[in-house]
Protein backbone atom coordinates (compact mmCIF):
# COMPACT_ATOMS: atom_id res chain seq x y z
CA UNK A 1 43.68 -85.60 47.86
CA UNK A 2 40.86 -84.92 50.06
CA UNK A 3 37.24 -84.67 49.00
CA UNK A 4 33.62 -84.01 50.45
CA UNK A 5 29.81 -83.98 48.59
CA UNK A 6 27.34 -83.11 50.21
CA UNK A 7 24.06 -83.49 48.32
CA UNK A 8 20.19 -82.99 49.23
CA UNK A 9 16.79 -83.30 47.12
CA UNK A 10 14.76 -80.42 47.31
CA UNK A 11 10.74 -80.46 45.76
CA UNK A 12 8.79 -77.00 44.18
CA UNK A 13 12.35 -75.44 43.35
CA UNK A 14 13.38 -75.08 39.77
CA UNK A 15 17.02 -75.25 38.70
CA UNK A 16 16.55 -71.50 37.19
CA UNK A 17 15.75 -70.03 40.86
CA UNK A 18 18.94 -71.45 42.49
CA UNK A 19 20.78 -70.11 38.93
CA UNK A 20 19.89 -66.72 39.54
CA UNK A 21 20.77 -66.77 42.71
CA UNK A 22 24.43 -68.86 42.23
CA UNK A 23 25.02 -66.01 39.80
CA UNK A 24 24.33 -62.69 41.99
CA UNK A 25 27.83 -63.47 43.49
CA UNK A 26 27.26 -59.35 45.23
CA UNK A 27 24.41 -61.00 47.34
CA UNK A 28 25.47 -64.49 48.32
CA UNK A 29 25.79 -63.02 51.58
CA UNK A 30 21.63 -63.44 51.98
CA UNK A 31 21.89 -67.05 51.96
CA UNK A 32 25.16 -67.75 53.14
CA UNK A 33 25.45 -67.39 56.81
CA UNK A 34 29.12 -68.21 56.99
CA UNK A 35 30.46 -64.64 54.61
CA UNK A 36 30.48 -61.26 54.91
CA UNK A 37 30.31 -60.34 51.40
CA UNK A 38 31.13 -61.65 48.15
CA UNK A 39 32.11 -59.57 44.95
CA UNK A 40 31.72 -60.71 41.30
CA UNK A 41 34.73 -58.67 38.98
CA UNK A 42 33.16 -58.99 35.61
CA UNK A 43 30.74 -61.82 34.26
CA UNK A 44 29.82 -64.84 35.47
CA UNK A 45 32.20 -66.80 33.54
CA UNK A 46 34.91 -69.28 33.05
CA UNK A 47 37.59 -67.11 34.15
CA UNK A 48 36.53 -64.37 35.90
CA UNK A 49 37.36 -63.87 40.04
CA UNK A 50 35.36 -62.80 42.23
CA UNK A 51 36.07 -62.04 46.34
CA UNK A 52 34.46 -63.67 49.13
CA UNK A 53 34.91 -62.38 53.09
CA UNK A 54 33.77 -65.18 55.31
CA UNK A 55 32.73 -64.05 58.84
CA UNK A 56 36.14 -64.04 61.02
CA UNK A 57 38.91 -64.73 58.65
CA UNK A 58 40.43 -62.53 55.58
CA UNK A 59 39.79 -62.36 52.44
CA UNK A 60 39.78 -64.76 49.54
CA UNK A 61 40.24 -64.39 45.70
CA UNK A 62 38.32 -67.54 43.98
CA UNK A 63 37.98 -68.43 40.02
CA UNK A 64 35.49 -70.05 38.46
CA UNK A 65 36.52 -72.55 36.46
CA UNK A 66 33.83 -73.86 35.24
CA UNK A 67 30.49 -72.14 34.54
CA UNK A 68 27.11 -74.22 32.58
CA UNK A 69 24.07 -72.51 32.76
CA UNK A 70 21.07 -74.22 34.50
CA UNK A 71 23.58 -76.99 35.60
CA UNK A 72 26.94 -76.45 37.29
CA UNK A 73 29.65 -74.13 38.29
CA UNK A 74 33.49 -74.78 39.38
CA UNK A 75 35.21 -72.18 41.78
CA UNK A 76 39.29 -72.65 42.48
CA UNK A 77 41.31 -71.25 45.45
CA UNK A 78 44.84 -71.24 45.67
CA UNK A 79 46.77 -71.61 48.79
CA UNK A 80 50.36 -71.58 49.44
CA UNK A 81 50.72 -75.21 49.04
CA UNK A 82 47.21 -76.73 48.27
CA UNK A 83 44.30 -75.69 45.58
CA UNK A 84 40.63 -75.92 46.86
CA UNK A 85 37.80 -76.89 44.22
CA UNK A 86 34.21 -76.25 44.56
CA UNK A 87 31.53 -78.00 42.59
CA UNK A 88 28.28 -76.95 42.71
CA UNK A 89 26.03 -78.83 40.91
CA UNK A 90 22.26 -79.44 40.24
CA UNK A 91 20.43 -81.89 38.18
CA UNK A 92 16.68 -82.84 37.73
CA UNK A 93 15.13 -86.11 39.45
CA UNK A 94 11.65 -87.34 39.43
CA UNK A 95 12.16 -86.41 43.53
CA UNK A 96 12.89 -83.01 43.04
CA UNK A 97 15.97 -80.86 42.08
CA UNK A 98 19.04 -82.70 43.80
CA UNK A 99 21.76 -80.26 44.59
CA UNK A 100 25.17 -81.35 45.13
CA UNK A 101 28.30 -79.32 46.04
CA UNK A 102 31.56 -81.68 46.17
CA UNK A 103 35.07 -79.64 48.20
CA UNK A 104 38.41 -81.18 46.97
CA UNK A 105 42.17 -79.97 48.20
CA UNK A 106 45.31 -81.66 46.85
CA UNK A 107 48.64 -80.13 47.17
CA UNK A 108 51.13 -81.03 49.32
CA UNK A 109 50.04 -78.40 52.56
CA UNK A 110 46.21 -79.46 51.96
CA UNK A 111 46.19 -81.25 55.67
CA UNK A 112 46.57 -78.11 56.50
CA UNK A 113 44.06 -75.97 54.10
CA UNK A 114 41.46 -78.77 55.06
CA UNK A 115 41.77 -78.37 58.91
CA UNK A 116 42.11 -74.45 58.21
CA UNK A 117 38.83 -74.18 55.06
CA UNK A 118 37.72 -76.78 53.65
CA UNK A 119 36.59 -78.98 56.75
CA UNK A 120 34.72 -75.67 57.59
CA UNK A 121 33.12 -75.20 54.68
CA UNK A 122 32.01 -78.38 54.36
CA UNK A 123 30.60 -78.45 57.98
CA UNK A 124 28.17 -75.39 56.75
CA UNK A 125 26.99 -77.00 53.67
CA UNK A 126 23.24 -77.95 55.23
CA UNK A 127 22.55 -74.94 56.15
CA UNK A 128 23.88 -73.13 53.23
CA UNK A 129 21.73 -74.74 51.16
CA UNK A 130 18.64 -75.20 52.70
CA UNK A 131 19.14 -71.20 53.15
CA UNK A 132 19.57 -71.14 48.94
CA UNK A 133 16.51 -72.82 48.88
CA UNK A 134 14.51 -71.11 51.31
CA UNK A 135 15.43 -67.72 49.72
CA UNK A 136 14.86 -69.13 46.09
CA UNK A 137 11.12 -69.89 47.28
CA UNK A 138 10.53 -66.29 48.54
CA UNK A 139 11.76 -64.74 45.61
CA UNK A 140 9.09 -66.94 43.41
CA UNK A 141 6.04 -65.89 45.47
């Protein structure tokens, strides 16, 4: 199994900003740099798919898998081979809100899925998230 966290401490952003904006799946592409689109089908729940286009590449379907309000969310993608994992977490500190997403693939192909996705994904991470962030604290002023 392979697995990645990357985690930074952000101060003046409230874990209800970055909610809101985990959950509008249809406009991740604002503050992700790395995907074309994204599209939610149905709630933001355990369960439900939803389709992300990153720049260059086809189309993915993803589940989440696990979905607490204020505090975390799971996403799962299946490859021929190897399953991807997503945690995205955030948790109050007395240094600020500390956000955390951790990348796993196991499967017997997931040398390959990492060198292919995950190792890619992983690599974007800073700037993903400072650009979460960033956009949270224009959409509070």
């Amino acid at each position: 199994m392979w697995t990645r966290t990357y985690t930074k401490t952000f101060k003046d952003i409230k874990k209800e900003q970055i909610w809101k904006l985990w959950t509008e799946v249809n406009q991740w592409h604002l503050w992700n740099p790395g995907i074309e689109f994204a599209t939610l089908e149905g709630p933001f729940k355990v369960g439900s798919f939803f389709t992300l286009k990153p720049k260059g590449v086809r189309s993915v379907r993803i589940q989440l898998t696990k979905v607490v309000k204020n505090k975390l969310y799971e996403d799962c993608t299946k490859f021929p081979g190897a399953t991807m994992y997503g945690m995205h977490e955030m948790i109050d500190t007395k240094e600020g809100l500390k956000l955390t997403t951790t990348m796993t693939v196991s499967g017997f192909l997931s040398f390959l899925w990492v060198r292919l996705v995950a190792q890619g994904v992983v690599n974007k991470l800073p700037e993903q998230t400072n650009a979460l962030v960033n956009l949270a604290k224009k959409r509070k002023k």
